[in-house]
C-alpha atoms as a PDB file:
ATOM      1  CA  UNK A   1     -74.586 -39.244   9.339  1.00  0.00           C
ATOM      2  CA  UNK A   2     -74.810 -37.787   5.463  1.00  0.00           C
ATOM      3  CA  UNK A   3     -74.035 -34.595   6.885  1.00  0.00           C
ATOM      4  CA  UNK A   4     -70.580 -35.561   8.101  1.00  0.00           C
ATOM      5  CA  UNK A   5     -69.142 -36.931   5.177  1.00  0.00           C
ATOM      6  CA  UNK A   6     -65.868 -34.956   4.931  1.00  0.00           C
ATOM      7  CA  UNK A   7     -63.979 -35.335   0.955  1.00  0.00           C
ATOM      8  CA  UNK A   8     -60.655 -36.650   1.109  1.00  0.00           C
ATOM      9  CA  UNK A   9     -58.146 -33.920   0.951  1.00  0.00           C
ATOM     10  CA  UNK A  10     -56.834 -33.188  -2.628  1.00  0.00           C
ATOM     11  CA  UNK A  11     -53.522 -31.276  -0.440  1.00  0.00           C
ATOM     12  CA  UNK A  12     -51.444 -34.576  -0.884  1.00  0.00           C
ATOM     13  CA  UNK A  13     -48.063 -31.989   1.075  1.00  0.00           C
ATOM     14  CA  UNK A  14     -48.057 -28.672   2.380  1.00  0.00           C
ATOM     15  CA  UNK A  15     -44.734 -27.270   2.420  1.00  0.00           C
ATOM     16  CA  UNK A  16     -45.418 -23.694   3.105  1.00  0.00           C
ATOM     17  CA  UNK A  17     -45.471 -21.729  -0.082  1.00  0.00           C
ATOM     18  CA  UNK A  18     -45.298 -24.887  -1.671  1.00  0.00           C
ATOM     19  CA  UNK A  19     -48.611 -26.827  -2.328  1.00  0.00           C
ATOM     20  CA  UNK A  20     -48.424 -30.020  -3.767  1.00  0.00           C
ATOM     21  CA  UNK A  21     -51.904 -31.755  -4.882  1.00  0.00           C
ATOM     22  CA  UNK A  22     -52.948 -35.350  -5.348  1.00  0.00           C
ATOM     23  CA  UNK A  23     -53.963 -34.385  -8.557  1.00  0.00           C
ATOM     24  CA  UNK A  24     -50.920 -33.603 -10.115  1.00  0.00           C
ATOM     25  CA  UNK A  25     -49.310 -36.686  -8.228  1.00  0.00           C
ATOM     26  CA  UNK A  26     -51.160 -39.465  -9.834  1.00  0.00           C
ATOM     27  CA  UNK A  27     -51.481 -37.924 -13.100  1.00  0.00           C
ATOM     28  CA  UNK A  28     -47.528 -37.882 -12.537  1.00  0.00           C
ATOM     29  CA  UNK A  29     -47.214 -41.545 -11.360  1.00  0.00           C
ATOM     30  CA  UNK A  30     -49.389 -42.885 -14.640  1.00  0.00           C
ATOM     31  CA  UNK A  31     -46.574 -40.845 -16.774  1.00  0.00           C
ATOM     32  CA  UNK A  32     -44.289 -42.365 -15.216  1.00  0.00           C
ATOM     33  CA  UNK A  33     -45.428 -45.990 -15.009  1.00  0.00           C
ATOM     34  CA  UNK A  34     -46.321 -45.232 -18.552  1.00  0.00           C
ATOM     35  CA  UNK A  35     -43.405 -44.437 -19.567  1.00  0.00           C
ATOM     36  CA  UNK A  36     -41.452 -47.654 -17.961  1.00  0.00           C
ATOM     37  CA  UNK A  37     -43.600 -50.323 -19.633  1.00  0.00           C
ATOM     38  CA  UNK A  38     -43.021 -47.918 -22.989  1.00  0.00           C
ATOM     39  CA  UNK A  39     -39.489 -48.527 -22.817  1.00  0.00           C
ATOM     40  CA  UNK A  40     -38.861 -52.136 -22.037  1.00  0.00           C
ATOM     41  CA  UNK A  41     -41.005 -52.569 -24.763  1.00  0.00           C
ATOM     42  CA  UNK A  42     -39.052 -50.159 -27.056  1.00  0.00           C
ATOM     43  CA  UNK A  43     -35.785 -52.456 -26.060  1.00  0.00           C
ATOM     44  CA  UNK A  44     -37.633 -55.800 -27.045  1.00  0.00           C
ATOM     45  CA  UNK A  45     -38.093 -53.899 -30.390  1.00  0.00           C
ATOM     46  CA  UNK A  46     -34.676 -52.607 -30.934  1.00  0.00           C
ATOM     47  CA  UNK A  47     -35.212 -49.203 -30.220  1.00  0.00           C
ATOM     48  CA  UNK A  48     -32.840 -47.015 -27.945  1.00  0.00           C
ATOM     49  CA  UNK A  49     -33.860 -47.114 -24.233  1.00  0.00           C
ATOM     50  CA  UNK A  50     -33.506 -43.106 -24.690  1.00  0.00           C
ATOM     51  CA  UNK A  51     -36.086 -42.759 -27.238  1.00  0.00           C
ATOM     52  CA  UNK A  52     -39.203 -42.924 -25.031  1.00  0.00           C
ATOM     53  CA  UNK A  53     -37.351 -40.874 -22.447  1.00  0.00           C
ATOM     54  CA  UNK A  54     -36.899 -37.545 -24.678  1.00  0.00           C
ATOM     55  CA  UNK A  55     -40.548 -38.128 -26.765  1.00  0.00           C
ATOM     56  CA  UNK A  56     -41.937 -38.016 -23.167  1.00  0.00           C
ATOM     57  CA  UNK A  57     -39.610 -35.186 -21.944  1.00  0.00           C
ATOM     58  CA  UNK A  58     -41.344 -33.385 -24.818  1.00  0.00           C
ATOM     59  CA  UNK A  59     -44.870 -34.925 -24.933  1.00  0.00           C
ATOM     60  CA  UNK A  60     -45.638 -34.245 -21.549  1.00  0.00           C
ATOM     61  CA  UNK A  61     -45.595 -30.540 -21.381  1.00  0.00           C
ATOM     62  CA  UNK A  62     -47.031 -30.032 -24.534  1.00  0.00           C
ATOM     63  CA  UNK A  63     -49.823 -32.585 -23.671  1.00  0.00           C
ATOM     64  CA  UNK A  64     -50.778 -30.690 -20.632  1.00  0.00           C
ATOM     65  CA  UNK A  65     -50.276 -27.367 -22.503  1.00  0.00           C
ATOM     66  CA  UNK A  66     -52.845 -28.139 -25.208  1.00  0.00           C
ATOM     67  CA  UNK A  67     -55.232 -29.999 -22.611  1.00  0.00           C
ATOM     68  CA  UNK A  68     -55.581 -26.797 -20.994  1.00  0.00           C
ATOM     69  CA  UNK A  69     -56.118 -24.478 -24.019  1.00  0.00           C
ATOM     70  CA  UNK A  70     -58.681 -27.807 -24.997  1.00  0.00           C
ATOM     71  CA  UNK A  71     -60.755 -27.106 -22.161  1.00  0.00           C
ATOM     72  CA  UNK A  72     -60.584 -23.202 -21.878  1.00  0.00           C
ATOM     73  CA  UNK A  73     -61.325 -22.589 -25.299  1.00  0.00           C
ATOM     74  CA  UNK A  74     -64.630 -24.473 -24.981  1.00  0.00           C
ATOM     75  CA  UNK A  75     -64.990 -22.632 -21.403  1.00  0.00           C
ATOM     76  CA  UNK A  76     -64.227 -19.387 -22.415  1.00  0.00           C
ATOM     77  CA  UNK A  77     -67.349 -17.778 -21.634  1.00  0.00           C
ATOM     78  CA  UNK A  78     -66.152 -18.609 -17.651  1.00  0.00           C
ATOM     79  CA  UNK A  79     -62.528 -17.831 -18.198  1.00  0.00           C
ATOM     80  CA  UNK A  80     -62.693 -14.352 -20.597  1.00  0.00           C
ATOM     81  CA  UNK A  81     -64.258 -13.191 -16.792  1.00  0.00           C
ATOM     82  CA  UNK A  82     -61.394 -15.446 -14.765  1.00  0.00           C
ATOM     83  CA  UNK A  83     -57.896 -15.062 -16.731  1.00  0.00           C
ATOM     84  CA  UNK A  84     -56.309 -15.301 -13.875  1.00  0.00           C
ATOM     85  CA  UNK A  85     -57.747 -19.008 -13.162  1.00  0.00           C
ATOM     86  CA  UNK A  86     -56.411 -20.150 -16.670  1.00  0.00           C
ATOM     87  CA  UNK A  87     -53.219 -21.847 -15.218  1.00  0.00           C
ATOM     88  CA  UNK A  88     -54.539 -23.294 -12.495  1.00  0.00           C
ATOM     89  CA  UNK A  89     -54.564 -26.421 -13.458  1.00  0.00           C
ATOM     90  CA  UNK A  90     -53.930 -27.971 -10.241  1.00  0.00           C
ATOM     91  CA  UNK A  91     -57.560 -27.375  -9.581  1.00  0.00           C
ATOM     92  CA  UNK A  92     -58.273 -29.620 -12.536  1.00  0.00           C
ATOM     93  CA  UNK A  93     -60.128 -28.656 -15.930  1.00  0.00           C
ATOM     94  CA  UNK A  94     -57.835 -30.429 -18.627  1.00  0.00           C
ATOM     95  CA  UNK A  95     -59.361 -32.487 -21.208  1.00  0.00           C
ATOM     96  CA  UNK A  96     -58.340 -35.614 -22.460  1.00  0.00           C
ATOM     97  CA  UNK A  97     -58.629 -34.941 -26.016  1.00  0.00           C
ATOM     98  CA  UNK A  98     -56.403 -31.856 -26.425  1.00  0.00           C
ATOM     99  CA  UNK A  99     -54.028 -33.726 -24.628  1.00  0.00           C
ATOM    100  CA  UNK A 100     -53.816 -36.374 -27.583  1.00  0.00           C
ATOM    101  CA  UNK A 101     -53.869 -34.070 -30.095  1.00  0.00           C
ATOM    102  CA  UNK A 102     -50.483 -32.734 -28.632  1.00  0.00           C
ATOM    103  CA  UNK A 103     -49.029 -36.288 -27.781  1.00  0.00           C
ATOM    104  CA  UNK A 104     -50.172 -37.003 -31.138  1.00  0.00           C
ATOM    105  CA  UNK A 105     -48.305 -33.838 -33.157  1.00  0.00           C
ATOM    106  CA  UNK A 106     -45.846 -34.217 -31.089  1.00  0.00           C
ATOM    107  CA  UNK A 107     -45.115 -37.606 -31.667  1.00  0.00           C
ATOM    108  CA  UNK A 108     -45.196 -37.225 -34.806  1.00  0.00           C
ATOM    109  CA  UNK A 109     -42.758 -34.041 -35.512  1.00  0.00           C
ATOM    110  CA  UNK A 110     -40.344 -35.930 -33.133  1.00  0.00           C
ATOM    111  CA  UNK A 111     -40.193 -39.597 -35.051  1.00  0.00           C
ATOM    112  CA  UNK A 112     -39.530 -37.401 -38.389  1.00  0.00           C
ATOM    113  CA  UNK A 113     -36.955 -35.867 -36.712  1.00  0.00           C
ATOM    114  CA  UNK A 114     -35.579 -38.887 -35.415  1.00  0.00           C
ATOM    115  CA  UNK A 115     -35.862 -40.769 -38.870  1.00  0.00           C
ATOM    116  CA  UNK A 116     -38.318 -43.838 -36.911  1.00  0.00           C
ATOM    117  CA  UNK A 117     -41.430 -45.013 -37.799  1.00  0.00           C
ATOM    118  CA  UNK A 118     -44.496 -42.933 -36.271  1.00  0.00           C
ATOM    119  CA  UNK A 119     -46.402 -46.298 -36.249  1.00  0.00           C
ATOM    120  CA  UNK A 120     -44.157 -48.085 -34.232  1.00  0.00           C
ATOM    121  CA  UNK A 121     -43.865 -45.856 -31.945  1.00  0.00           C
ATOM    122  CA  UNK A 122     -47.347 -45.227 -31.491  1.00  0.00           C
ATOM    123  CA  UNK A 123     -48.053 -48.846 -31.269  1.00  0.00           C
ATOM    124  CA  UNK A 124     -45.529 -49.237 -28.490  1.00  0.00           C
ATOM    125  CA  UNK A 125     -46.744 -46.217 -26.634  1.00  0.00           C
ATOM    126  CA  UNK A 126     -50.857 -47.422 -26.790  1.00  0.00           C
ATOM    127  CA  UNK A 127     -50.778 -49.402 -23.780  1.00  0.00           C
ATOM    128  CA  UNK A 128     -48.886 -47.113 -22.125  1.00  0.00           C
ATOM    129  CA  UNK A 129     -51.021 -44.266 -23.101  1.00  0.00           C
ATOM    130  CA  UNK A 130     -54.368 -46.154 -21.716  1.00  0.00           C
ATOM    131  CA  UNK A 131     -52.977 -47.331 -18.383  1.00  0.00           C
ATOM    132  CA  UNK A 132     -51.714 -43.676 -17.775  1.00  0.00           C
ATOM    133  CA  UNK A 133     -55.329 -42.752 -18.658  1.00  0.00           C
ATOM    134  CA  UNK A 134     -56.887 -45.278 -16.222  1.00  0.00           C
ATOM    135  CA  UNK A 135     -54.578 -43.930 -13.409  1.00  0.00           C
ATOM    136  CA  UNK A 136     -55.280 -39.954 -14.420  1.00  0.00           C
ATOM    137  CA  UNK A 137     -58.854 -40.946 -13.354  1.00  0.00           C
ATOM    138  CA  UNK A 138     -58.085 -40.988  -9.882  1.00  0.00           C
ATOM    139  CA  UNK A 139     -56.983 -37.123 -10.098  1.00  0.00           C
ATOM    140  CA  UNK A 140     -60.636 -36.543 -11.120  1.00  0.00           C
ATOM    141  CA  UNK A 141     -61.654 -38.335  -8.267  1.00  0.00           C
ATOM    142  CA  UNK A 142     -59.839 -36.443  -5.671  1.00  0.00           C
ATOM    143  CA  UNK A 143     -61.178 -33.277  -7.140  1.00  0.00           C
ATOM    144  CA  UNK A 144     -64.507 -34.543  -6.947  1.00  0.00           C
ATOM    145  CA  UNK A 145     -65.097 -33.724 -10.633  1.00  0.00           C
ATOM    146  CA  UNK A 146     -65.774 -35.828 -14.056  1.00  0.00           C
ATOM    147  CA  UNK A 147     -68.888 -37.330 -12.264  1.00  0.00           C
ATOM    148  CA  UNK A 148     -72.351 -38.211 -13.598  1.00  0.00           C
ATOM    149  CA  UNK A 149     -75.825 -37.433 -12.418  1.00  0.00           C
ATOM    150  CA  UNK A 150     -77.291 -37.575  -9.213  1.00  0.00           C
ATOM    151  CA  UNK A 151     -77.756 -41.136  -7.973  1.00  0.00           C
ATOM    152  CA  UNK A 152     -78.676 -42.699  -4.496  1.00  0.00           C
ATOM    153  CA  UNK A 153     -76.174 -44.206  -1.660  1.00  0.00           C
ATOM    154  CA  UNK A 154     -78.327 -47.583  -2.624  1.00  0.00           C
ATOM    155  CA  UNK A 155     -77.231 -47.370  -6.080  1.00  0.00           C
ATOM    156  CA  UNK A 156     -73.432 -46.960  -5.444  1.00  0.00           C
ATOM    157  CA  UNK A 157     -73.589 -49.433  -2.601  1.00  0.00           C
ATOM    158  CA  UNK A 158     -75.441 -51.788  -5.125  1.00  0.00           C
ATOM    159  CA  UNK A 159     -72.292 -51.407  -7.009  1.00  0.00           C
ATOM    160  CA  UNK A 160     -69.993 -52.617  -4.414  1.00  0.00           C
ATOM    161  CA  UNK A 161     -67.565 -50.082  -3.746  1.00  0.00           C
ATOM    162  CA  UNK A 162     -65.876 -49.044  -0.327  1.00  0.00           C
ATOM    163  CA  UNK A 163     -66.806 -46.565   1.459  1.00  0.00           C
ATOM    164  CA  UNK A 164     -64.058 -44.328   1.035  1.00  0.00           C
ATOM    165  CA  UNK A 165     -65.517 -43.845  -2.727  1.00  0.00           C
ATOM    166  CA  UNK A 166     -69.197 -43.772  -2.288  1.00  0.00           C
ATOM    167  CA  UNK A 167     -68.485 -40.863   0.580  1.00  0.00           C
ATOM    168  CA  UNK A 168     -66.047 -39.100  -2.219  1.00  0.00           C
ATOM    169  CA  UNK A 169     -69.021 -39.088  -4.517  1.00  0.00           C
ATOM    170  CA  UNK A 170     -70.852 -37.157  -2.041  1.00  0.00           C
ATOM    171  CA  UNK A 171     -71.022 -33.804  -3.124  1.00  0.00           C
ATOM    172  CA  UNK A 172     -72.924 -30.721  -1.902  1.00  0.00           C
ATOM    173  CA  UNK A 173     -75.594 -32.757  -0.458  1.00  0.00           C
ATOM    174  CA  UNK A 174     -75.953 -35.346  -2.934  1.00  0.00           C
ATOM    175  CA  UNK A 175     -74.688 -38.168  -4.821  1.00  0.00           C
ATOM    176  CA  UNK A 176     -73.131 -38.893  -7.900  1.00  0.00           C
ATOM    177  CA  UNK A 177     -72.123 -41.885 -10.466  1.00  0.00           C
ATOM    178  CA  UNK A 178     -68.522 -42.687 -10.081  1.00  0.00           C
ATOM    179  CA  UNK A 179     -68.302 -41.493 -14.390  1.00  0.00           C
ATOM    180  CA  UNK A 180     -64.610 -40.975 -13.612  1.00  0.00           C
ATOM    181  CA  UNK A 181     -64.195 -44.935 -12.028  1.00  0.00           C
ATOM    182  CA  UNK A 182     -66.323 -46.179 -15.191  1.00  0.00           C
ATOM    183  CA  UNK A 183     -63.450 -45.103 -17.623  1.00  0.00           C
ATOM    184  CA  UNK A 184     -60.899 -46.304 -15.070  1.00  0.00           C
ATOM    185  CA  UNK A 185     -62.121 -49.524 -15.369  1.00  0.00           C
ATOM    186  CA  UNK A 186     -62.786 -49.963 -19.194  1.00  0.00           C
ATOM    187  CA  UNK A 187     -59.112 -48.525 -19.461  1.00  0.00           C
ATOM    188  CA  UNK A 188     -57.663 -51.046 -17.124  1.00  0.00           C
ATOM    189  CA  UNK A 189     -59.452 -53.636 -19.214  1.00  0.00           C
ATOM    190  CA  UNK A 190     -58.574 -51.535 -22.643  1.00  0.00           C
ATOM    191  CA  UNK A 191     -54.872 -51.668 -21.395  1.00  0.00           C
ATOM    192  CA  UNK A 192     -54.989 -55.994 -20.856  1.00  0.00           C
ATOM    193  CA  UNK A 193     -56.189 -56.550 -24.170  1.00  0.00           C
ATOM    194  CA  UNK A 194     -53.586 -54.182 -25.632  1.00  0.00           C
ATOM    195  CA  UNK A 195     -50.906 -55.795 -24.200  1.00  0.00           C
ATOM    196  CA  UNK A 196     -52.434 -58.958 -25.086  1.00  0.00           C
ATOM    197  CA  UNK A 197     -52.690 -58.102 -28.837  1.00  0.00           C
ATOM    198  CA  UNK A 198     -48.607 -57.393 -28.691  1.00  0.00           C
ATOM    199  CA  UNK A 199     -48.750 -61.306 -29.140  1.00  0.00           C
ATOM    200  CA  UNK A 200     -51.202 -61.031 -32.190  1.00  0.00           C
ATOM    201  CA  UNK A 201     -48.395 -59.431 -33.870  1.00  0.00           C
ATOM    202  CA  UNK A 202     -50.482 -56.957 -35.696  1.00  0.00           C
ATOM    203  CA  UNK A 203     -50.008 -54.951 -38.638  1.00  0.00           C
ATOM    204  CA  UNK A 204     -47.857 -52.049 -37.862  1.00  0.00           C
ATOM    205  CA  UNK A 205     -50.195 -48.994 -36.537  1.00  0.00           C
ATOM    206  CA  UNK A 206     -53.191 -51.063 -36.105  1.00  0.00           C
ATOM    207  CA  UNK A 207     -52.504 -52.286 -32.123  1.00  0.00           C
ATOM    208  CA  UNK A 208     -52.659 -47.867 -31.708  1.00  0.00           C
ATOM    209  CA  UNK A 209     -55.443 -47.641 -33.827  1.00  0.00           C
ATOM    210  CA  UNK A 210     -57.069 -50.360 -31.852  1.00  0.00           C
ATOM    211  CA  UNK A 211     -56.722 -48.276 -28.830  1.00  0.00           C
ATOM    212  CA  UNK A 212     -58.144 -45.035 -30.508  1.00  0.00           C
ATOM    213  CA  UNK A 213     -60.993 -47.484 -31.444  1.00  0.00           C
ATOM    214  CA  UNK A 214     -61.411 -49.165 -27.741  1.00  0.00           C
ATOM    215  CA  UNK A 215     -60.840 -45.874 -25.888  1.00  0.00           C
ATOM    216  CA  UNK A 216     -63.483 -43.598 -27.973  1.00  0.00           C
ATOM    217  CA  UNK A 217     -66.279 -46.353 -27.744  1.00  0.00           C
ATOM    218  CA  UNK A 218     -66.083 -46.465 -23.523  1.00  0.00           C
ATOM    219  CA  UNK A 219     -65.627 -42.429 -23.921  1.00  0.00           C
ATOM    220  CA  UNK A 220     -68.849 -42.021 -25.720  1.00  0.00           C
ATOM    221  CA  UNK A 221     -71.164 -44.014 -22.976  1.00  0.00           C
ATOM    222  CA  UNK A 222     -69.550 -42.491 -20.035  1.00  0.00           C
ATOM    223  CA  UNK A 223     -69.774 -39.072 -21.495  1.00  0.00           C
ATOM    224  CA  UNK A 224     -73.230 -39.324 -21.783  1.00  0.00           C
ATOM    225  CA  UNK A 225     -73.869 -39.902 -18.081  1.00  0.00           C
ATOM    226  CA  UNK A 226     -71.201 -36.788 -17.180  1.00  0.00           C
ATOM    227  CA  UNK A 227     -72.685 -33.303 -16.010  1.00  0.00           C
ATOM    228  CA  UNK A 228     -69.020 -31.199 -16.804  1.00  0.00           C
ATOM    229  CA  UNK A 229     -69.236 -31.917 -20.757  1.00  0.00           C
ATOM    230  CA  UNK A 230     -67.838 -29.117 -23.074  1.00  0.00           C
ATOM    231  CA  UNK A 231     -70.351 -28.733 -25.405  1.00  0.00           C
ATOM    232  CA  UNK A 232     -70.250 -28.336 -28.985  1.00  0.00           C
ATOM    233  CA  UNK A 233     -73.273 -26.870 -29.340  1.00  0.00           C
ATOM    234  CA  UNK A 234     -76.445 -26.390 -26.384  1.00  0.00           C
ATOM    235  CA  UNK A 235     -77.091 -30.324 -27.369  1.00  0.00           C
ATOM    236  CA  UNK A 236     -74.057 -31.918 -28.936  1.00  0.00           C
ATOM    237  CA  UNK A 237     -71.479 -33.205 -26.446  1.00  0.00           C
ATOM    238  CA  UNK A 238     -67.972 -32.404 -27.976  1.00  0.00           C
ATOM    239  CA  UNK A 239     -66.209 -35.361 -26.241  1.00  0.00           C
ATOM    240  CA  UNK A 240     -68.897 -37.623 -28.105  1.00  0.00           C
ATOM    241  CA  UNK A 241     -68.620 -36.023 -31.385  1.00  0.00           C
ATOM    242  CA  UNK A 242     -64.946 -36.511 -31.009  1.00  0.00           C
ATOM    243  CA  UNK A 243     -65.293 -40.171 -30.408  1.00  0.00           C
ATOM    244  CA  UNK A 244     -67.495 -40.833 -33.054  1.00  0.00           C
ATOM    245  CA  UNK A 245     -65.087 -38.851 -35.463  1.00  0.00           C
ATOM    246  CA  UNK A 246     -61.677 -40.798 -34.405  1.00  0.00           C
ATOM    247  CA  UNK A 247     -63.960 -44.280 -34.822  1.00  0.00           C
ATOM    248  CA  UNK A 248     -64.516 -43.820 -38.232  1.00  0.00           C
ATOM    249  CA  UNK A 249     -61.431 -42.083 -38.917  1.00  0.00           C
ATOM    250  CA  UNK A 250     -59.054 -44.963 -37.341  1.00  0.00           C
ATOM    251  CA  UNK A 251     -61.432 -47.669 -39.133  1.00  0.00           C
ATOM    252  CA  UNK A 252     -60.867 -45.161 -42.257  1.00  0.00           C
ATOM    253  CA  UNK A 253     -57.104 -44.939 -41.670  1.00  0.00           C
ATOM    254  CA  UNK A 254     -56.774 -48.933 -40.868  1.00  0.00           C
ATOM    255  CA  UNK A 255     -58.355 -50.092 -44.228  1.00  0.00           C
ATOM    256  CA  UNK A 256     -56.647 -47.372 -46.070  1.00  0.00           C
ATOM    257  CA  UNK A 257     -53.383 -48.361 -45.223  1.00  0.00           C
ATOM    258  CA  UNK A 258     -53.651 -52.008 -45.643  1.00  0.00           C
ATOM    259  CA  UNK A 259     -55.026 -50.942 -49.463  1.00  0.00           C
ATOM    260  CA  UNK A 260     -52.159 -49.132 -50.174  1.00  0.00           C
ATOM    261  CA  UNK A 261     -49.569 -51.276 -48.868  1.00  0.00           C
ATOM    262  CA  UNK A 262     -48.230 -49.111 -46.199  1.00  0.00           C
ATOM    263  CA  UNK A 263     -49.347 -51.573 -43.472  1.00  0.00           C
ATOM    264  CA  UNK A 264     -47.383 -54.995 -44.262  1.00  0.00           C
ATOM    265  CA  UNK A 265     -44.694 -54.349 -41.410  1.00  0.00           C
ATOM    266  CA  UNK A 266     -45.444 -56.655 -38.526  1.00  0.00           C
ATOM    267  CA  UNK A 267     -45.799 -54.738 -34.501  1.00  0.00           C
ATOM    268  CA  UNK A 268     -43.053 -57.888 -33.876  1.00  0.00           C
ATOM    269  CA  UNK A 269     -41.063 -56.798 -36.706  1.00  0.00           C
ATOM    270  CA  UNK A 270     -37.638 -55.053 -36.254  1.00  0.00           C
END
């Protein structure tokens, strides 16, 4: 019966004052796996094993830092009431976007510091950066949130999916599209042709632009089915105005560098 569909536990360990949540464990895995592919990639490319390791050792925190103040700033009117809720981000509320804007800065201050090319690092990271993306989804999942509309057990049975999902996406007496399972998948395809286009051999900072590119055009469907958006204004979604901005800023970016020469490095090249 509908009305004993029980959500899957987002406790993943309960070690007395220590709570541990599935959340925070699969956004930690896709850092992680991340992270691994980053690096024996970075070694194929001559770059020191350790590189990846202290950009991420950095990146992370910050990333998660400025997801948070992303997503309260545009929630404000909730948390001004609720300060005490700000850093509880176990219970989920980060948004993607603020976390890039971080990884990007950061990523940036760091290769200047280290005297390497931002490009190459950022085209060796993309992949990695999408995958972890795909994975994060699954922390949305387990917190029932990032969902779309109201939809019908037909519809996400017409879709295929076990059980264990379609009961997930019942929530307070109805159900919902799977939003957060849609950008899974077009990561986990966004992700194979990245790592295809490392054959390509590129032109240095196009294989991340690519990804900017890929990433924002799935982003800006899905959001449109979501019910969470932050919103710009009462009718502009911010996560779509976003997308459309980095599209024509990476396509800007992309043709602007080949123009002026800055783009004739190879991804391949050493």
């Amino acid at each position: 019966m509908v009305s004993q569909i029980q959500p899957l536990d987002r406790v993943a360990l309960d070690l007395g004052p220590l709570t541990i949540y599935w959340y925070g464990l699969i956004i930690g895995f896709g850092a992680i796996l991340g992270l691994w592919i980053a690096v024996r990639e970075s070694k194929r490319l001559g770059i020191n094993s350790e590189t990846f390791v202290d950009l991420v050792m950095i990146a992370v925190p910050v990333a998660i830092i400025s997801a948070r103040i992303y997503y309260v700033a545009f929630e404000w009117s909730y948390y001004k009431n609720h300060l005490g809720e700000i850093l509880k981000i176990w219970e989920g509320g980060i948004a993607i976007h603020g976390a890039l804007i971080g990884s990007f800065l950061t990523a940036y201050v760091f290769s200047k510091m280290k005297d390497l090319s931002f490009w190459k690092l950022a085209d060796i990271a993309a992949p990695s950066i999408i995958l972890g993306q795909a994975i994060g989804r699954w922390g949305n999942f387990m917190n029932q949130e990032a969902h779309g509309g109201e939809v019908s057990r037909a519809f996400l049975e017409g879709l295929y999916l076990p059980d264990w999902i379609i009961n997930q996406m019942y929530i307070e007496g109805a159900y919902y599209h799977p939003t957060f399972l849609y950008e899974s998948v077009w990561n986990i395809i966004g992700f194979a042709i990245l790592i295809g286009l490392r054959k390509v051999n590129l032109r240095r900072g196009e294989l991340f632009l690519t990804y900017v590119i890929y990433y924002s055009i799935g982003r800006f469907f899905i959001e449109g089915l979501r019910t969470d958006s932050l919103m710009l204004t009462e009718s502009l979604r911010m996560a779509q105005v976003i997308s459309i901005a980095l599209i024509v800023v990476s396509l800007i970016v992309m043709l602007y560098r080949r123009k002026a020469g800055l783009a004739d490095k190879r991804y391949l090249d050493l």
